[in-house]
PDB file of N, CA and C in Angstrom:
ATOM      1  N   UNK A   1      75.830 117.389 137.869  1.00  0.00           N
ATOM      2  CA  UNK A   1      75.016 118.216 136.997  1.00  0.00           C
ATOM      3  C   UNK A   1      74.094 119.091 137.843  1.00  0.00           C
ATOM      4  N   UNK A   2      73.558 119.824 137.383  1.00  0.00           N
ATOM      5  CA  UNK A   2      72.881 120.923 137.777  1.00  0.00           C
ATOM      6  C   UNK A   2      71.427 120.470 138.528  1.00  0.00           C
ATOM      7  N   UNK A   3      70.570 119.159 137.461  1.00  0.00           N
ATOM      8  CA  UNK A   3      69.574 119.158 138.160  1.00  0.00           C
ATOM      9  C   UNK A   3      70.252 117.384 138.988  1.00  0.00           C
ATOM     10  N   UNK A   4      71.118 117.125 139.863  1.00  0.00           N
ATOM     11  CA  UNK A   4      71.553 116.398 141.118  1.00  0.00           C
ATOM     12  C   UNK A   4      71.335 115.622 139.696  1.00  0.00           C
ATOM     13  N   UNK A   5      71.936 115.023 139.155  1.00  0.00           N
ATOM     14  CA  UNK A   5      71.958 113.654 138.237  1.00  0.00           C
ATOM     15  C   UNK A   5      73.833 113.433 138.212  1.00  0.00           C
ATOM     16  N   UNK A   6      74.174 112.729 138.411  1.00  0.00           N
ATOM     17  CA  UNK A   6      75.395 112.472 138.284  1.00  0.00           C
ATOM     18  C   UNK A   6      76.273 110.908 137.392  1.00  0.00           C
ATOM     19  N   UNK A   7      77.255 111.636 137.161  1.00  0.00           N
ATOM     20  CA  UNK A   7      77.892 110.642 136.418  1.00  0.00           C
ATOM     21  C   UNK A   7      79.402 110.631 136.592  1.00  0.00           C
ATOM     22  N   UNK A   8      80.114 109.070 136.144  1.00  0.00           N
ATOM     23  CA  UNK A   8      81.425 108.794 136.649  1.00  0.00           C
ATOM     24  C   UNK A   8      81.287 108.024 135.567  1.00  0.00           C
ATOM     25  N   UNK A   9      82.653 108.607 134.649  1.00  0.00           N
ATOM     26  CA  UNK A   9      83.399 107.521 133.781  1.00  0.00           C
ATOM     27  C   UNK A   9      83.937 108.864 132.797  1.00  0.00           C
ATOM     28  N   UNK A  10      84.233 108.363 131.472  1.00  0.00           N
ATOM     29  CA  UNK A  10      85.271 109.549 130.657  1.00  0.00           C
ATOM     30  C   UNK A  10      84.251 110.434 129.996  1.00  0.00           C
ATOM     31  N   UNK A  11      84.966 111.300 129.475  1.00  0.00           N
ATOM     32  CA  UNK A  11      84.527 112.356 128.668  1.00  0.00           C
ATOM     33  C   UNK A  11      85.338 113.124 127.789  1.00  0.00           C
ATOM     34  N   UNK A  12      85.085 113.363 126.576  1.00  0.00           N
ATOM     35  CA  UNK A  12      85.776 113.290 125.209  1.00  0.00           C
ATOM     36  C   UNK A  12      85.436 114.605 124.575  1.00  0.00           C
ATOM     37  N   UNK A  13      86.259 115.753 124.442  1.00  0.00           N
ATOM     38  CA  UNK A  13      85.205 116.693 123.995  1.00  0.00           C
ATOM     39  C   UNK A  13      84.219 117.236 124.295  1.00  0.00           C
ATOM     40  N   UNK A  14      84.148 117.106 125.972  1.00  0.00           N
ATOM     41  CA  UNK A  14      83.256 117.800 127.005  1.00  0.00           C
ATOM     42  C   UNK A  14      82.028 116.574 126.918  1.00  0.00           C
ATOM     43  N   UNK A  15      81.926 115.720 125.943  1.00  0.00           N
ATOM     44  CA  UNK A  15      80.693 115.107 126.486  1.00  0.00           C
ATOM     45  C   UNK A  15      81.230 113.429 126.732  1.00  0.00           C
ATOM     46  N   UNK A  16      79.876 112.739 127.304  1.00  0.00           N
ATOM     47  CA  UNK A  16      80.470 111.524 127.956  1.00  0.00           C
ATOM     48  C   UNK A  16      80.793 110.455 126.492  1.00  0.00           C
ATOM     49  N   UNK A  17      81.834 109.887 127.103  1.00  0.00           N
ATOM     50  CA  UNK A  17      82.277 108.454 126.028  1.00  0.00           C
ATOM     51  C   UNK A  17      82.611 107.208 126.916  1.00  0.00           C
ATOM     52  N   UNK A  18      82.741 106.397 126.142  1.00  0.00           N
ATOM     53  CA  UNK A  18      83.298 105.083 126.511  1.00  0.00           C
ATOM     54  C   UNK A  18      82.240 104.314 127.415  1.00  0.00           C
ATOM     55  N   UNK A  19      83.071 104.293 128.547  1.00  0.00           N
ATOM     56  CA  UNK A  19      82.106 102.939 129.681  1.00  0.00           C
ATOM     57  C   UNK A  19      81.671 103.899 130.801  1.00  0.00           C
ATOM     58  N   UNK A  20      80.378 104.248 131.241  1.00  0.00           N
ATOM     59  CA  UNK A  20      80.256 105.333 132.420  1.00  0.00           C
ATOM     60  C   UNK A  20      78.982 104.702 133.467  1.00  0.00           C
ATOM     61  N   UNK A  21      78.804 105.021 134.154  1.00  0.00           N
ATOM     62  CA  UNK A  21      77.400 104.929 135.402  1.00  0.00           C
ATOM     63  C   UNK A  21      77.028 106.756 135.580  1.00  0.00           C
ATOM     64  N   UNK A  22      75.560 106.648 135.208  1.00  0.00           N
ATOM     65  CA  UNK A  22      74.899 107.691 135.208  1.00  0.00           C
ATOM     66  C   UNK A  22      73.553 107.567 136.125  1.00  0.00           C
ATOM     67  N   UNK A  23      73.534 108.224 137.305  1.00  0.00           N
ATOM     68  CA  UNK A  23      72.839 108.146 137.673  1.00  0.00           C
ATOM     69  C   UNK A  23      71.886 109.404 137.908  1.00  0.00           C
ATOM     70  N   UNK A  24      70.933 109.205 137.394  1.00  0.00           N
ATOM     71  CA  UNK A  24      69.419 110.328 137.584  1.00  0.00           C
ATOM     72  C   UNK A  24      69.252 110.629 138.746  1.00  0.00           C
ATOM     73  N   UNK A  25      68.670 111.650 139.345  1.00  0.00           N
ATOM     74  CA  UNK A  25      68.319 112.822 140.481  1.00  0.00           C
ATOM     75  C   UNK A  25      66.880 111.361 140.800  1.00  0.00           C
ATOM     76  N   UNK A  26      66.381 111.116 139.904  1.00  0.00           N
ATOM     77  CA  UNK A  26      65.136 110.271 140.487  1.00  0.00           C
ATOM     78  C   UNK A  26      65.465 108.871 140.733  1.00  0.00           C
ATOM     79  N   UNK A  27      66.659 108.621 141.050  1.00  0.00           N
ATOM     80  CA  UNK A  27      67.306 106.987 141.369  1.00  0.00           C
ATOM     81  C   UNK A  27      67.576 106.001 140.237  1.00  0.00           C
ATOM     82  N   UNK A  28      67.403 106.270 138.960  1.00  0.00           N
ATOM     83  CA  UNK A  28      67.477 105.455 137.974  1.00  0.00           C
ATOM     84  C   UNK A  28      68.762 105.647 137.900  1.00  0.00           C
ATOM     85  N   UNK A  29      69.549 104.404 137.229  1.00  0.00           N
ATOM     86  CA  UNK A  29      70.790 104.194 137.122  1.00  0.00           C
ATOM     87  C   UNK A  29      71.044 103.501 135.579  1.00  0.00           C
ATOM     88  N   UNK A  30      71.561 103.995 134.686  1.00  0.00           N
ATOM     89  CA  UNK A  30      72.112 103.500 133.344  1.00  0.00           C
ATOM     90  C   UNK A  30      73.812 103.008 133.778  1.00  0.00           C
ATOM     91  N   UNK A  31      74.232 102.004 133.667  1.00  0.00           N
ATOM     92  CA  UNK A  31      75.717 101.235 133.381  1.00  0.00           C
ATOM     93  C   UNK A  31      75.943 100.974 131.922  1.00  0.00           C
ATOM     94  N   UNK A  32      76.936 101.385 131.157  1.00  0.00           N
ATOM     95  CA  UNK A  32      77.161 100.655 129.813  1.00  0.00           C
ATOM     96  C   UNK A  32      77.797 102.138 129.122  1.00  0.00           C
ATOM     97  N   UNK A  33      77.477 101.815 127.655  1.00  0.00           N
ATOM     98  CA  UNK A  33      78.551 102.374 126.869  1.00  0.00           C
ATOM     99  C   UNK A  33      78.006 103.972 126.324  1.00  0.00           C
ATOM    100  N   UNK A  34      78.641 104.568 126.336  1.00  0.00           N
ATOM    101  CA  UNK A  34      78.505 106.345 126.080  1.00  0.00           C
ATOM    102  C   UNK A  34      79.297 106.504 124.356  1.00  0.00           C
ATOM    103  N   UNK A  35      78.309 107.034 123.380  1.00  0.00           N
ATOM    104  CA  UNK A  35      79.359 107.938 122.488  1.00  0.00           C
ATOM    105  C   UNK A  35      78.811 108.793 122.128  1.00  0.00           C
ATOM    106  N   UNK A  36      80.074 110.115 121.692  1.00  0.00           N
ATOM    107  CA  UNK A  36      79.049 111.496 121.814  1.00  0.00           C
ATOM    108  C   UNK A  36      78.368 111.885 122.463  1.00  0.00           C
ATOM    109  N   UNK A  37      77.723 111.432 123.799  1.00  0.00           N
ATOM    110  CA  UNK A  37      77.376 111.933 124.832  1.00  0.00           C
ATOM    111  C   UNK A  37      76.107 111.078 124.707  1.00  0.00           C
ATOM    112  N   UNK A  38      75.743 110.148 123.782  1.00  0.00           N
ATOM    113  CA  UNK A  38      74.515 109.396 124.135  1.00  0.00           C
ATOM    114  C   UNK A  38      74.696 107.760 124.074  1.00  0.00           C
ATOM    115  N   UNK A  39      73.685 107.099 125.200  1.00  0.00           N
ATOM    116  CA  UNK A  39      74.346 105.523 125.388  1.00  0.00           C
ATOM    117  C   UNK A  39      73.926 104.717 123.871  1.00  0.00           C
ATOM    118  N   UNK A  40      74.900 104.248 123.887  1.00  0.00           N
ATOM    119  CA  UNK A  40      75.164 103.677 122.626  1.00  0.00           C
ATOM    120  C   UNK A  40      76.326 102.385 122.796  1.00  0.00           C
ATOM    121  N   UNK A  41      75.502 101.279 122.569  1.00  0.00           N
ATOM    122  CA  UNK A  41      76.133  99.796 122.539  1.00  0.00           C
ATOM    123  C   UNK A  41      75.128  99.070 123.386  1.00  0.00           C
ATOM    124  N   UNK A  42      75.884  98.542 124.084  1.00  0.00           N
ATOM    125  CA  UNK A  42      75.705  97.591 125.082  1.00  0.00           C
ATOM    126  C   UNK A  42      75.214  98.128 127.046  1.00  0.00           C
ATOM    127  N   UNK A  43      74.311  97.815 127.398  1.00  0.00           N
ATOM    128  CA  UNK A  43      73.677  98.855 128.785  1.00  0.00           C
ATOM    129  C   UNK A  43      72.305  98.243 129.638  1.00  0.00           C
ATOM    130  N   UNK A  44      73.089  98.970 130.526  1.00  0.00           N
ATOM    131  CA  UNK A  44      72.023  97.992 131.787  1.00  0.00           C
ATOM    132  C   UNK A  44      71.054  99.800 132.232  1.00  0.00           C
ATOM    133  N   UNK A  45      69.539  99.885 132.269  1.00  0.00           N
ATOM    134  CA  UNK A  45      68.719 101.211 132.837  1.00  0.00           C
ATOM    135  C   UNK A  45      67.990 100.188 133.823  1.00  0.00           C
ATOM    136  N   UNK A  46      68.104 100.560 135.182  1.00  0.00           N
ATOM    137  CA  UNK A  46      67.682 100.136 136.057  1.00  0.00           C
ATOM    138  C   UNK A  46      66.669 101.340 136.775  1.00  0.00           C
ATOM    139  N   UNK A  47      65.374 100.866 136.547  1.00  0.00           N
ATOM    140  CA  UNK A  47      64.183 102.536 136.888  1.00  0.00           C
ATOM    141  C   UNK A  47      63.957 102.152 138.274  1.00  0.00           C
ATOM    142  N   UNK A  48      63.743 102.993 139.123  1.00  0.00           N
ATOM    143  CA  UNK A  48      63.178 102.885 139.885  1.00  0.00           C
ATOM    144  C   UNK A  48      61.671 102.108 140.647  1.00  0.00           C
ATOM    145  N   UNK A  49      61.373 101.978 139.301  1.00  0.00           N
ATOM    146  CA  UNK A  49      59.703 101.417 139.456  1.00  0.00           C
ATOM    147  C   UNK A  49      60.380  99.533 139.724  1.00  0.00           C
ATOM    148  N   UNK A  50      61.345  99.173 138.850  1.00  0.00           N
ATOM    149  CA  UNK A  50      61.990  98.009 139.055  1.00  0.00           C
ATOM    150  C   UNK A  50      62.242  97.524 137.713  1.00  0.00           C
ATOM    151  N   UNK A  51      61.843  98.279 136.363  1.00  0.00           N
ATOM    152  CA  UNK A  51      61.945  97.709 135.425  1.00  0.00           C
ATOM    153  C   UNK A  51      63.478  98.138 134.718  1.00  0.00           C
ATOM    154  N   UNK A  52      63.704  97.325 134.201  1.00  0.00           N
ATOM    155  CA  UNK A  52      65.324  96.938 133.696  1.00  0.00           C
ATOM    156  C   UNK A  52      65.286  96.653 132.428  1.00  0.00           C
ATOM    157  N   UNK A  53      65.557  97.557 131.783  1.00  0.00           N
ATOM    158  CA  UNK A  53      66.070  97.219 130.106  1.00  0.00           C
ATOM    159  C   UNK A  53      67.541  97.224 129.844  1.00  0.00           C
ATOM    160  N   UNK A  54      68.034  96.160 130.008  1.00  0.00           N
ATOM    161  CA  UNK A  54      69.340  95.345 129.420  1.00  0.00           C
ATOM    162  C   UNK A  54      69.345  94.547 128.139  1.00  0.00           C
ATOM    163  N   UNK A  55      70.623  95.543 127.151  1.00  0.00           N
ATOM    164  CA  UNK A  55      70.881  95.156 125.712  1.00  0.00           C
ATOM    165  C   UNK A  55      71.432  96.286 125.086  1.00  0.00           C
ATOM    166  N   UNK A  56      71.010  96.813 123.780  1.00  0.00           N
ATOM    167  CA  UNK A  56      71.594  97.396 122.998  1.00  0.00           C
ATOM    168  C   UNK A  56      71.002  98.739 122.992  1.00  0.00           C
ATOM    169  N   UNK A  57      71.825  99.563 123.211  1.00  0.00           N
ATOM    170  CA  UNK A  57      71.494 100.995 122.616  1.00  0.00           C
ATOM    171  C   UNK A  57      71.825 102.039 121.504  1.00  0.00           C
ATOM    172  N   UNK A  58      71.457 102.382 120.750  1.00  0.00           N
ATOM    173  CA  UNK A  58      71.274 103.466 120.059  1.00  0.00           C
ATOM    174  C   UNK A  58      70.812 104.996 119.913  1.00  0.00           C
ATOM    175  N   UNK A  59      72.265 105.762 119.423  1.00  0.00           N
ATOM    176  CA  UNK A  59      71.610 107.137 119.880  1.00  0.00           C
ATOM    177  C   UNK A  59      70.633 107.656 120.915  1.00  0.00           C
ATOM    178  N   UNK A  60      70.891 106.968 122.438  1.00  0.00           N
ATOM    179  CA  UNK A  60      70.508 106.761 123.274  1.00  0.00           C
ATOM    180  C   UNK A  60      69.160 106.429 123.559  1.00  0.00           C
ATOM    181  N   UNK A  61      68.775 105.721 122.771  1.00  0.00           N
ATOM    182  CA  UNK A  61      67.488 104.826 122.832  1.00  0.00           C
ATOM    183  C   UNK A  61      67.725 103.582 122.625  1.00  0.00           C
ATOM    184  N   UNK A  62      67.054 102.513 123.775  1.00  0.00           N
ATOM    185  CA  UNK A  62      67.120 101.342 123.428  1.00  0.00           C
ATOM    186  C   UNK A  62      66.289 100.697 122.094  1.00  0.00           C
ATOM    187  N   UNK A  63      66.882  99.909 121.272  1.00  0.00           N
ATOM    188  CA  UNK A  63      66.626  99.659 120.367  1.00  0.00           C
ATOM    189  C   UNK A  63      66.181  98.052 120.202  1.00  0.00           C
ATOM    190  N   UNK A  64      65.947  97.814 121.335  1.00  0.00           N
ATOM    191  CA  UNK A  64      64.635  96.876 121.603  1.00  0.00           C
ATOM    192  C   UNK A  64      65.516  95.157 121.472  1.00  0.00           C
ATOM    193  N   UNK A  65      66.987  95.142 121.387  1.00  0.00           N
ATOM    194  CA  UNK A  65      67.639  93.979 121.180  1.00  0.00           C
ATOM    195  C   UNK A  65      67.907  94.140 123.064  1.00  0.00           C
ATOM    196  N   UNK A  66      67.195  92.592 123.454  1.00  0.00           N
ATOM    197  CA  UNK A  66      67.886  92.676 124.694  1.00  0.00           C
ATOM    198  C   UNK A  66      66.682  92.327 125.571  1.00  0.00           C
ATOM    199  N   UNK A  67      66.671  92.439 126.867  1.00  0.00           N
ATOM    200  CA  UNK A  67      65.332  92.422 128.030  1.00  0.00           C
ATOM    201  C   UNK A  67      65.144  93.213 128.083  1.00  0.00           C
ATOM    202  N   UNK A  68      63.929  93.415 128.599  1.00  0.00           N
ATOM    203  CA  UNK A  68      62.791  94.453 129.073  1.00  0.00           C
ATOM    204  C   UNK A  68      62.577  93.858 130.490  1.00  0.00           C
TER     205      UNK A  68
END
Protein backbone atom coordinates (compact mmCIF):
# COMPACT_ATOMS: atom_id res chain seq x y z
CA UNK A 1 0.00 0.00 0.00
CA UNK A 2 0.87 3.40 -0.46
CA UNK A 3 1.37 4.51 3.11
CA UNK A 4 4.24 1.08 3.62
CA UNK A 5 1.34 -1.05 5.37
CA UNK A 6 1.25 -4.33 3.81
CA UNK A 7 -0.71 -7.34 3.41
CA UNK A 8 -0.62 -11.16 2.25
CA UNK A 9 -3.56 -13.38 1.85
CA UNK A 10 -6.74 -13.20 -0.84
CA UNK A 11 -8.69 -10.65 -2.27
CA UNK A 12 -12.19 -10.79 -3.73
CA UNK A 13 -13.38 -7.96 -5.73
CA UNK A 14 -10.29 -5.88 -5.23
CA UNK A 15 -10.72 -5.93 -1.50
CA UNK A 16 -9.26 -8.32 1.18
CA UNK A 17 -11.26 -11.70 2.15
CA UNK A 18 -10.83 -14.80 3.83
CA UNK A 19 -7.62 -15.55 6.12
CA UNK A 20 -4.81 -12.63 5.64
CA UNK A 21 -1.72 -10.96 7.86
CA UNK A 22 -1.82 -7.23 7.64
CA UNK A 23 0.73 -5.52 8.70
CA UNK A 24 0.77 -1.55 9.53
CA UNK A 25 3.71 0.90 8.45
CA UNK A 26 3.83 1.39 12.50
CA UNK A 27 4.62 -2.49 13.31
CA UNK A 28 1.22 -3.58 14.36
CA UNK A 29 0.24 -6.81 12.97
CA UNK A 30 -3.59 -8.13 12.63
CA UNK A 31 -3.69 -12.29 11.72
CA UNK A 32 -7.31 -13.62 11.21
CA UNK A 33 -10.30 -13.32 9.08
CA UNK A 34 -11.08 -10.49 6.29
CA UNK A 35 -14.69 -9.88 4.64
CA UNK A 36 -15.34 -7.15 2.34
CA UNK A 37 -12.26 -5.73 3.12
CA UNK A 38 -12.86 -5.45 6.95
CA UNK A 39 -11.62 -8.08 9.81
CA UNK A 40 -14.41 -9.87 10.62
CA UNK A 41 -14.55 -13.28 12.71
CA UNK A 42 -12.00 -14.59 14.53
CA UNK A 43 -8.22 -12.37 14.96
CA UNK A 44 -5.16 -11.88 16.66
CA UNK A 45 -3.98 -7.29 16.65
CA UNK A 46 -0.72 -7.40 18.06
CA UNK A 47 0.24 -3.25 18.78
CA UNK A 48 3.28 -2.37 19.16
CA UNK A 49 2.97 -0.91 22.65
CA UNK A 50 2.48 -4.91 23.49
CA UNK A 51 -1.15 -4.99 23.82
CA UNK A 52 -3.00 -7.89 22.05
CA UNK A 53 -6.62 -8.12 21.42
CA UNK A 54 -7.43 -11.75 20.48
CA UNK A 55 -11.19 -12.87 19.63
CA UNK A 56 -13.93 -11.74 17.59
CA UNK A 57 -14.29 -9.13 15.10
CA UNK A 58 -16.83 -7.17 13.55
CA UNK A 59 -17.01 -4.84 10.70
CA UNK A 60 -13.58 -4.41 11.66
CA UNK A 61 -13.92 -3.60 15.16
CA UNK A 62 -13.32 -5.79 17.90
CA UNK A 63 -16.36 -6.53 19.52
CA UNK A 64 -15.06 -7.10 22.87
CA UNK A 65 -15.61 -11.25 22.84
CA UNK A 66 -12.11 -12.44 23.52
CA UNK A 67 -8.68 -10.90 25.41
CA UNK A 68 -7.54 -7.69 25.71
Amino acid sequence: FKNGDKYDGQFVDGEKCGHGVYKYNNGDVYVGEYVGGLKQGQGVLKYTSGTIKNGEWKNGQFNGQGGI
